[in-house]
Protein backbone atom coordinates (compact mmCIF):
# COMPACT_ATOMS: atom_id res chain seq x y z
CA UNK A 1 9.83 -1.79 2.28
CA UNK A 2 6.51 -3.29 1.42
CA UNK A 3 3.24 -2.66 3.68
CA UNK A 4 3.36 -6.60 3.95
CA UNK A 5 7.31 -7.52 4.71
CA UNK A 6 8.09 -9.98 1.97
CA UNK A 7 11.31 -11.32 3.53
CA UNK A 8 12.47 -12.20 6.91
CA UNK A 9 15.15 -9.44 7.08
CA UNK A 10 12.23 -7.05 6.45
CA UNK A 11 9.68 -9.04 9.15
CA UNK A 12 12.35 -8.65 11.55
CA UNK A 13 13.23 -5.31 11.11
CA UNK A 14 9.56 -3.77 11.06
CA UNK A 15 8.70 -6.62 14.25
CA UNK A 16 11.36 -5.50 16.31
CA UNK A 17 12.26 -1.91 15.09
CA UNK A 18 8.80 -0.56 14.34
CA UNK A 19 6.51 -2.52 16.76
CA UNK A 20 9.15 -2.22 19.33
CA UNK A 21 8.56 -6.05 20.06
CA UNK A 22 11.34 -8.26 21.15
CA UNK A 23 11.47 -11.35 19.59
CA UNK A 24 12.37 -14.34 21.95
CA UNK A 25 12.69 -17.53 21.59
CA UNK A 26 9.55 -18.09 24.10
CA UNK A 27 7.54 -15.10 22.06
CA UNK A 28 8.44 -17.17 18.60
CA UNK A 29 7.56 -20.46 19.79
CA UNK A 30 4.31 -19.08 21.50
CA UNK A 31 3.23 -17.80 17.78
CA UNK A 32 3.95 -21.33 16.12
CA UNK A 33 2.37 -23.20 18.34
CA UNK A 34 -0.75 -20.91 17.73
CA UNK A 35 0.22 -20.79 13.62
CA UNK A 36 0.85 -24.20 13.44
CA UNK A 37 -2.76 -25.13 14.40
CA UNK A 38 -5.11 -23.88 11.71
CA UNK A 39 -8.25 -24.74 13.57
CA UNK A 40 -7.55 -21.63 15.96
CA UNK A 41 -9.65 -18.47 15.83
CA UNK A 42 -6.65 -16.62 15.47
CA UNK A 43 -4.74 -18.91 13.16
CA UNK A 44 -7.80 -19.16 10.87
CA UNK A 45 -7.91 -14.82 11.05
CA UNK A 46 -4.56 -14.59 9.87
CA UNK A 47 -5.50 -16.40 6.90
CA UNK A 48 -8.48 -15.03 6.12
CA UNK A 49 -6.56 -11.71 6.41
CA UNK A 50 -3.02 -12.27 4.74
CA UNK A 51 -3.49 -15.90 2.69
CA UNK A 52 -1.74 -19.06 3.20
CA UNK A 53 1.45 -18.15 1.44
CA UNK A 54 1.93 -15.53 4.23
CA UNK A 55 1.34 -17.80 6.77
CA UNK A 56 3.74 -20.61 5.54
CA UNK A 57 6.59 -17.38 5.47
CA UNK A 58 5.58 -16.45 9.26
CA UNK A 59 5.97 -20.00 10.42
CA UNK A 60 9.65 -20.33 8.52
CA UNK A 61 10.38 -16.96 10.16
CA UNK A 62 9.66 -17.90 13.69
CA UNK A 63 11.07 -21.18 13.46
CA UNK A 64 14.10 -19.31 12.59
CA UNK A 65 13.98 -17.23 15.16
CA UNK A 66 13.79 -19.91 17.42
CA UNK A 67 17.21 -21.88 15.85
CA UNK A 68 19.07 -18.62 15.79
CA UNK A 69 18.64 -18.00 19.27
CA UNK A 70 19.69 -21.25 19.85
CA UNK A 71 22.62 -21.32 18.59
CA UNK A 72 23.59 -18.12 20.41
């Protein structure tokens, strides 16, 4: 697995597995609303840190996150 996961079956795996963090629906639309809005401090960090193309795959992620709990 990469340092960086590159899919969302690695994200979830090192999110939840490794960090130990459960990922709600709550927890996952918390992040977008934060990601979604690139005028935040934090939004404009994880840029600076991990580019836009990583930032566009975080957002599909979470949003996924969300509908799969849904569904459930």
């Amino acid at each position: 697995m990469a340092v960086i996961p590159q899919n969302f079956e690695d994200w979830k795996f090192c999110i939840e597995e490794q960090c130990g963090i459960l990922l709600t629906v709550v927890f996952a639309q918390q992040l977008l609303a934060i990601y979604n809005n690139e005028l935040l401090p934090e939004t404009q960090r994880f840029i600076h840190r991990y580019g836009q193309d990583h930032l566009r795959h975080i957002k599909e992620w979470f949003a996924r996150i969300v509908e799969e709990k849904k569904v459930k």
